[in-house]
C-alpha atoms as a PDB file:
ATOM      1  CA  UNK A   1       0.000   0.000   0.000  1.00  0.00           C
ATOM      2  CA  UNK A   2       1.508   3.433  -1.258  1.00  0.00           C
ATOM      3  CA  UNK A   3       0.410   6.759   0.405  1.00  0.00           C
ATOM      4  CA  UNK A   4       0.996   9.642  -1.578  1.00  0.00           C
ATOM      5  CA  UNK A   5       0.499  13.754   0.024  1.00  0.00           C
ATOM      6  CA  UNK A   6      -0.144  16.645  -2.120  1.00  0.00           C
ATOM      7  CA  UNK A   7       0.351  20.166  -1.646  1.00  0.00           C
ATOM      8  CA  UNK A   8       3.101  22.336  -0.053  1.00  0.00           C
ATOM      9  CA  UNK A   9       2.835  23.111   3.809  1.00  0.00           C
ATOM     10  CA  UNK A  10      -0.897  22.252   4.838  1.00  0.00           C
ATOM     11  CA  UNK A  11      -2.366  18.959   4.361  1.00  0.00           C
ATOM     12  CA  UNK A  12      -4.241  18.922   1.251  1.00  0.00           C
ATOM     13  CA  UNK A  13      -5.079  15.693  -0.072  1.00  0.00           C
ATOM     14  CA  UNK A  14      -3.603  12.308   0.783  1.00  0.00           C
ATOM     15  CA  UNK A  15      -4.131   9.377  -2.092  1.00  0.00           C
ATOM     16  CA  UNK A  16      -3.581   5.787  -0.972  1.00  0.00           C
ATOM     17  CA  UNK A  17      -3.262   3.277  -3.465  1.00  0.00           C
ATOM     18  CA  UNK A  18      -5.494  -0.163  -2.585  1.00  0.00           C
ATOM     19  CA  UNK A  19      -5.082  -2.778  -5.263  1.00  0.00           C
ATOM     20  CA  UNK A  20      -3.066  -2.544  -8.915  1.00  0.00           C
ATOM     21  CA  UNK A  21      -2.855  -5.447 -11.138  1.00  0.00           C
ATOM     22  CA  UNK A  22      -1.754  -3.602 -14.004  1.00  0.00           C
ATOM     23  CA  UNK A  23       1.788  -4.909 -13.715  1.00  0.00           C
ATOM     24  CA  UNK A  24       4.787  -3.459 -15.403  1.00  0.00           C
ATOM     25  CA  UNK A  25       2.659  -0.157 -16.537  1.00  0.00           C
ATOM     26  CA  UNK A  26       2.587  -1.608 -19.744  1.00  0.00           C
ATOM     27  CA  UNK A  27      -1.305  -1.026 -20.207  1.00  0.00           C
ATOM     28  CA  UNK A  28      -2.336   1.971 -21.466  1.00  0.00           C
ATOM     29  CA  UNK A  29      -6.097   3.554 -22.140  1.00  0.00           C
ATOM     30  CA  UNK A  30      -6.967   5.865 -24.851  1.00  0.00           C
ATOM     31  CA  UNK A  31     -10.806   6.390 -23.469  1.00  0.00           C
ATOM     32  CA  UNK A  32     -12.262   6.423 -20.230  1.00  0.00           C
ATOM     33  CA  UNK A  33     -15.559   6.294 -19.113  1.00  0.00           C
ATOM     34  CA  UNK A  34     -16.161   8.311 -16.360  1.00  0.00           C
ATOM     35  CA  UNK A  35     -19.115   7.217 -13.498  1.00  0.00           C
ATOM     36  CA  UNK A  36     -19.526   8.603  -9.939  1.00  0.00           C
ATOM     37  CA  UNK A  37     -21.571   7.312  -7.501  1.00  0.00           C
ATOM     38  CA  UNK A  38     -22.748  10.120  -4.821  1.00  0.00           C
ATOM     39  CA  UNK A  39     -25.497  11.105  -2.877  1.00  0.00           C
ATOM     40  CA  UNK A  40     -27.235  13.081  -5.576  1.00  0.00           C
ATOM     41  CA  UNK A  41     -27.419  13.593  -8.859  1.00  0.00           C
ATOM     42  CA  UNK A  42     -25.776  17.212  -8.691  1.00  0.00           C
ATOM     43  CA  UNK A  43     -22.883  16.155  -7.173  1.00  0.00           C
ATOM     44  CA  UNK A  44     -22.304  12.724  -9.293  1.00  0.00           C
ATOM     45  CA  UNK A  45     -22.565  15.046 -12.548  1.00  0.00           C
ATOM     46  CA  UNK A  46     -20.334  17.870 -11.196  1.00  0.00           C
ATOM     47  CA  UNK A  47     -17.590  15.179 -10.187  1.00  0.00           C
ATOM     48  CA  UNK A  48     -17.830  13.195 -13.387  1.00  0.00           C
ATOM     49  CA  UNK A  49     -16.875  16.155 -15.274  1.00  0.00           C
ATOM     50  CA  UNK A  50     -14.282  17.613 -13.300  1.00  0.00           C
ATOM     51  CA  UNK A  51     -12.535  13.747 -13.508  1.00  0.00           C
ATOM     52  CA  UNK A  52     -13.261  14.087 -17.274  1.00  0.00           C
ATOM     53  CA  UNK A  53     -11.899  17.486 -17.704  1.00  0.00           C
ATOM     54  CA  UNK A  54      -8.765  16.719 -15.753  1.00  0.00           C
ATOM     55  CA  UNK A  55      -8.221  13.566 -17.397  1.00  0.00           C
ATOM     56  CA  UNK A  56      -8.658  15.572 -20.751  1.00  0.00           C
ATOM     57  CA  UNK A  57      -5.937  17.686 -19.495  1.00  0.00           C
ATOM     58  CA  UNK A  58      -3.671  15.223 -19.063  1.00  0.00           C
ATOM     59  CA  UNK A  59      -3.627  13.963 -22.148  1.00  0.00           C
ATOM     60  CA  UNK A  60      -6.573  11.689 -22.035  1.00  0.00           C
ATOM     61  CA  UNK A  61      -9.684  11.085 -23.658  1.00  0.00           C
ATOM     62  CA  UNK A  62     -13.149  10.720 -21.302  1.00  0.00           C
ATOM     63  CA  UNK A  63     -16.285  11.173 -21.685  1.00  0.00           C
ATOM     64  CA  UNK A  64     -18.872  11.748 -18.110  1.00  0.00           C
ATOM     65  CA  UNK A  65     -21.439   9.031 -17.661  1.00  0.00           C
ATOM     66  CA  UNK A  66     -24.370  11.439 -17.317  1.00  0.00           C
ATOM     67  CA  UNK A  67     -24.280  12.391 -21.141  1.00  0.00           C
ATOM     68  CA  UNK A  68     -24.783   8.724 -22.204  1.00  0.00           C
ATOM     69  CA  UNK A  69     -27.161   7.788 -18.822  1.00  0.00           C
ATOM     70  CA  UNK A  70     -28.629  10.559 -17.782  1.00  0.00           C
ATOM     71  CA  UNK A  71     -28.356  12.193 -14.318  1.00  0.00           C
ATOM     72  CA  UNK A  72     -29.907   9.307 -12.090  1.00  0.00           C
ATOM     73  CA  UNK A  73     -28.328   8.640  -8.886  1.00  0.00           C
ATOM     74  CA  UNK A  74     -27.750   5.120  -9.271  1.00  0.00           C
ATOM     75  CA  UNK A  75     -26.706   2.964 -12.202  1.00  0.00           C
ATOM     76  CA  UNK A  76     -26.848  -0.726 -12.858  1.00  0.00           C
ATOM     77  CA  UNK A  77     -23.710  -2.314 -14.259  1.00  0.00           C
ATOM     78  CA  UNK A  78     -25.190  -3.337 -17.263  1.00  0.00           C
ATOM     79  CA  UNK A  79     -26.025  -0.033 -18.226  1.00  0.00           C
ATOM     80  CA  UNK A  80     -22.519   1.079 -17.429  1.00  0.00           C
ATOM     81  CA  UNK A  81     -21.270  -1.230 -19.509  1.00  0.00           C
ATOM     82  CA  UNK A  82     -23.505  -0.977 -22.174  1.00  0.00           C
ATOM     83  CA  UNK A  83     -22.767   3.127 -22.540  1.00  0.00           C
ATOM     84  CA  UNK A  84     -19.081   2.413 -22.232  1.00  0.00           C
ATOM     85  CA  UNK A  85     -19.168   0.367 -25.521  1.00  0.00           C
ATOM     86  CA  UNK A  86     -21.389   2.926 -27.285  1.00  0.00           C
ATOM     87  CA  UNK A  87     -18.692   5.478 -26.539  1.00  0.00           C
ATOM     88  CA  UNK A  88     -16.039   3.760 -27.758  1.00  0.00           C
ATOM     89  CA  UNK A  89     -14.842   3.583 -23.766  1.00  0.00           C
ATOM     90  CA  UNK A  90     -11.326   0.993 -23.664  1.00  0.00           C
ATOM     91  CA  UNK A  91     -11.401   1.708 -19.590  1.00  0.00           C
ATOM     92  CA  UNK A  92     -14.814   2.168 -17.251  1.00  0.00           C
ATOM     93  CA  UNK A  93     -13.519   4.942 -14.067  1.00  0.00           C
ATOM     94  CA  UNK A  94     -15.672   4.485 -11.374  1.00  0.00           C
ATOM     95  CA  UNK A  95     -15.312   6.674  -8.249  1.00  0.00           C
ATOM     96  CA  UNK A  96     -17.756   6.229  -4.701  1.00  0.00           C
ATOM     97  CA  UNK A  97     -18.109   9.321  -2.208  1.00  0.00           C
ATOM     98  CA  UNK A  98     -17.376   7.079   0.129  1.00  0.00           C
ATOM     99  CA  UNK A  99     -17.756   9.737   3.427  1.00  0.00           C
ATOM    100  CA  UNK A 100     -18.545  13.453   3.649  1.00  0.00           C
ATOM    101  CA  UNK A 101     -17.807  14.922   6.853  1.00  0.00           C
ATOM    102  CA  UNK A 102     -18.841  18.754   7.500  1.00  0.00           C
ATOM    103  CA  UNK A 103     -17.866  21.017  10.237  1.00  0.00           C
ATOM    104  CA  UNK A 104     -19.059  24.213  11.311  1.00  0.00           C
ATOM    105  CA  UNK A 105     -17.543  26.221  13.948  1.00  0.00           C
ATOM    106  CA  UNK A 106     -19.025  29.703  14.798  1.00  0.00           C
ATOM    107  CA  UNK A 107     -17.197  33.025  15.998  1.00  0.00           C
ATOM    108  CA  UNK A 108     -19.267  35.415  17.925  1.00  0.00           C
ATOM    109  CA  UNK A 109     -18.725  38.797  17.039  1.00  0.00           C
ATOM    110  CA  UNK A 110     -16.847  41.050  18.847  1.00  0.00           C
ATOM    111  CA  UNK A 111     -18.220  44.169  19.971  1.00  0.00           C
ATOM    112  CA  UNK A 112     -16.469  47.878  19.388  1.00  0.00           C
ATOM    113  CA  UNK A 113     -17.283  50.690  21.441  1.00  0.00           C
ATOM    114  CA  UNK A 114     -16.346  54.561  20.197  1.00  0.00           C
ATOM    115  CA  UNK A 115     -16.262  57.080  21.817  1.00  0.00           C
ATOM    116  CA  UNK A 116     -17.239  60.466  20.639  1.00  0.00           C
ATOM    117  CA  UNK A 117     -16.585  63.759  22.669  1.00  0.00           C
ATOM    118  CA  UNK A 118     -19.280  66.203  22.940  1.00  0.00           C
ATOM    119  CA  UNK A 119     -17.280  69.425  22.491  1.00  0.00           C
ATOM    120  CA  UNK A 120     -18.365  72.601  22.790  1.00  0.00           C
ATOM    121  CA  UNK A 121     -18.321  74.806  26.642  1.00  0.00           C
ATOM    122  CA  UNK A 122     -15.674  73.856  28.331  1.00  0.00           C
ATOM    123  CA  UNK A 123     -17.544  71.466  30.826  1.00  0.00           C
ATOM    124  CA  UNK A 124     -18.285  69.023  28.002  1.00  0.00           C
ATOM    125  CA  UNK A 125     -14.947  68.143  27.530  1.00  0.00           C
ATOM    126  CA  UNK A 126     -15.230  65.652  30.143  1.00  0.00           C
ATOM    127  CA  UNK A 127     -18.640  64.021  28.892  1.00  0.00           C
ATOM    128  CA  UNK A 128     -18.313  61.388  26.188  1.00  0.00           C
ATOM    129  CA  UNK A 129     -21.395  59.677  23.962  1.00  0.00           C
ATOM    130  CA  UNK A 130     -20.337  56.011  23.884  1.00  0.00           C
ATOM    131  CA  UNK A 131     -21.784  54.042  20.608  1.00  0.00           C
ATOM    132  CA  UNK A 132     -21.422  49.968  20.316  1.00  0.00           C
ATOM    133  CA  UNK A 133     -21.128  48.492  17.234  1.00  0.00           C
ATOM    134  CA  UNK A 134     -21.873  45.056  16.771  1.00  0.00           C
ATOM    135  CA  UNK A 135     -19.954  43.090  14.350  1.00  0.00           C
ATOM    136  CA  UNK A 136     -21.721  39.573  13.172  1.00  0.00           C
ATOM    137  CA  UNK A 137     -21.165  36.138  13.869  1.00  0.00           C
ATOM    138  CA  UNK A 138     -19.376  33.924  11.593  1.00  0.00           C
ATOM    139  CA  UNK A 139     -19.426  30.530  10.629  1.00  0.00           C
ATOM    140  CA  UNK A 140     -17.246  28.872   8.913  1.00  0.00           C
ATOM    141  CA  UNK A 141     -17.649  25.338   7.523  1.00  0.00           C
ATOM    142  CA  UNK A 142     -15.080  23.116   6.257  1.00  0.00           C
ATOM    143  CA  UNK A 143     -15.622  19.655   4.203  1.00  0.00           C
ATOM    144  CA  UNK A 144     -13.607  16.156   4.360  1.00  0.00           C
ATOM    145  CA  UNK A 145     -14.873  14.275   1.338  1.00  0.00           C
ATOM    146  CA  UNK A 146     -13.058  10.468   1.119  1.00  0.00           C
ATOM    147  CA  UNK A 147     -13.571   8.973  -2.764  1.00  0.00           C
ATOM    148  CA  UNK A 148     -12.616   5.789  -3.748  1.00  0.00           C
ATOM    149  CA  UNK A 149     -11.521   4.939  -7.456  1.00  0.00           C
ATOM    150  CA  UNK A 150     -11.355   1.868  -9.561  1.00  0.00           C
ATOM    151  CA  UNK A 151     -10.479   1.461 -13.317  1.00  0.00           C
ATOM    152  CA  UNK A 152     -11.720  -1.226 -15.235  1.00  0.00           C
ATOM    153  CA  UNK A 153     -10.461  -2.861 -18.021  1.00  0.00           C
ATOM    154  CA  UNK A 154     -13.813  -2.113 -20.525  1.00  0.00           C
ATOM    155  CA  UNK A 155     -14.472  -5.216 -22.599  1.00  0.00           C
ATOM    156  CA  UNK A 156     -12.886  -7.484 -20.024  1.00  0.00           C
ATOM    157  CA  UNK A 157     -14.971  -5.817 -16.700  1.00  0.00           C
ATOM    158  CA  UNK A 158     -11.447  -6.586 -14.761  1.00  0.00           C
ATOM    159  CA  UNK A 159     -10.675  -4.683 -11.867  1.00  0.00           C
ATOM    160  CA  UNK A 160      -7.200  -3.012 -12.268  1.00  0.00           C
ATOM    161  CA  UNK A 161      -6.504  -0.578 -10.090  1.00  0.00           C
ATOM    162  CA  UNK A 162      -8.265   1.484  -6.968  1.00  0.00           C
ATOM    163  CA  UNK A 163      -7.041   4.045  -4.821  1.00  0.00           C
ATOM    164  CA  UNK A 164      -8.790   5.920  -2.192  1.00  0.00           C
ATOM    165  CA  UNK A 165      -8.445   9.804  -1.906  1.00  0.00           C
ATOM    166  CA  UNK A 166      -9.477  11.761   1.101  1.00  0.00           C
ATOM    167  CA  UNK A 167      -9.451  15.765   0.759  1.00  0.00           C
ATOM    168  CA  UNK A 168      -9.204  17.568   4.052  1.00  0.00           C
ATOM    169  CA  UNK A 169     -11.162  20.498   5.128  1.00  0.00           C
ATOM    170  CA  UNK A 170     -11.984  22.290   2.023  1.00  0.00           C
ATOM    171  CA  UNK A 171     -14.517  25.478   2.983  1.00  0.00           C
ATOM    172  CA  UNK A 172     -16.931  24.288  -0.517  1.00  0.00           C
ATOM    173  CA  UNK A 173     -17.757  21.409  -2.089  1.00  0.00           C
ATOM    174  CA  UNK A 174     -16.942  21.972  -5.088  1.00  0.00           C
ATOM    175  CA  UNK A 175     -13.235  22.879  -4.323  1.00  0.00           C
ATOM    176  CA  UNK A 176     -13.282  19.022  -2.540  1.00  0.00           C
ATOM    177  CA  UNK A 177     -14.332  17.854  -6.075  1.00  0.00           C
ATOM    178  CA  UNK A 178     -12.116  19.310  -7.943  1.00  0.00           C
ATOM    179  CA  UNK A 179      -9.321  18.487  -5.879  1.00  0.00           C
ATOM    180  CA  UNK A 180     -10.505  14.931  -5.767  1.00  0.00           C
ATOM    181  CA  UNK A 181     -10.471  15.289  -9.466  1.00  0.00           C
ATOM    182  CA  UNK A 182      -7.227  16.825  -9.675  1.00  0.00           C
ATOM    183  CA  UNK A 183      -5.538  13.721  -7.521  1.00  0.00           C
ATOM    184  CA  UNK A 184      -7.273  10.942  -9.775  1.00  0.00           C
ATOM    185  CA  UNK A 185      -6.010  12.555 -13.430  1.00  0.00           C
ATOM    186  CA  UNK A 186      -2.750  12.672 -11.302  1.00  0.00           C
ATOM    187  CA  UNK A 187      -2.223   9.429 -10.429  1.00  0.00           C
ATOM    188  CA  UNK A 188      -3.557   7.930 -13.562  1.00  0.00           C
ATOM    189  CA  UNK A 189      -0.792   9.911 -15.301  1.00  0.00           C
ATOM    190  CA  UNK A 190       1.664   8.765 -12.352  1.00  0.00           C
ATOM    191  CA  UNK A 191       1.032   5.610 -13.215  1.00  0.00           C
ATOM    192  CA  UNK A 192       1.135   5.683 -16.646  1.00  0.00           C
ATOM    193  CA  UNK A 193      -2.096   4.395 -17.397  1.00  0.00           C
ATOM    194  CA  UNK A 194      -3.324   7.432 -19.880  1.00  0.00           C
ATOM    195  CA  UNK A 195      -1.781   7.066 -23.531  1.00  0.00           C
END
């Protein structure tokens, strides 16, 4: 099992590698199918094309699930396979939102006080107005989104190769995607498996 850390100083995203069979890197695809499984639809179709664009900009050709399946949460294999070959697919990319943790954590806001002389005869000087000003709470939320991967061999339906990518505490969602994105096109092209 390989671990693998991106990013300079702060912890970014860490990608584990689970299972390869594809030997001496020898096997290369030219056309990847891309399917995510998520919660919802939104989030399957925003993932699959982030994966597809990043694999695009690797080198690769892909082509996102939804456009031959439409944007239904789940799939059956058969119909996986069955767009795969209509696209011309040599290599089915699945990836599972496997947990999403969110956590919020609220700051009060602080309160200013000015104060203001009132001037004028010389027995003001001494008498202040006071005014408070309230700033607002904020919250800030922060996302841990783990993903597994595995690449399939299309016309066989072999297993080949998984890894499992966890981005830490990203404030949106779809920053986690596309970081999760980002770390799958990466270690495809680590791994030489995009021709």
């Amino acid at each position: 099992m390989l671990t693998f850390l991106f990013a300079g100083c702060a912890r970014q995203i860490e990608v584990v590698k689970l299972y390869d069979e594809t030997g001496d890197s020898s096997r290369q695809f030219e056309k990847f199918f891309v399917v995510s499984i998520a919660g919802d639809s939104l989030t399957r179709r925003r993932l699959e094309d982030m994966i597809t664009s990043q694999l695009q900009a690797a080198g690769g050709s892909a082509i996102s699930a939804h456009t031959r399946t439409g944007v239904k949460t789940t799939l059956l294999q058969e119909e996986i396979n069955t767009a795969a070959e209509a696209a011309g697919a040599d290599a089915i990319l699945i990836t599972h939102v496997v947990s999403v943790a969110t956590t919020a954590n609220m700051e009060e806001g602080r309160v200013n006080v000015t104060a203001e002389c009132r001037g004028g005869d010389p027995a003001d000087y001494f008498l202040y107005d006071y005014e408070e000003l309230k700033e607002p709470d904020s919250v800030s939320i922060a996302h841990t989104v783990v993903v597994v991967t595995n690449l399939y061999a299309a016309r066989e339906g072999k297993l080949l190769w998984t890894i499992r990518s966890t981005c830490f505490e990203k404030e949106t969602m779809d920053e986690v995607l596309l970081q999760e994105a980002e770390a799958i096109a990466r270690q495809l092209k680590i791994d030489k498996l995009i021709s």
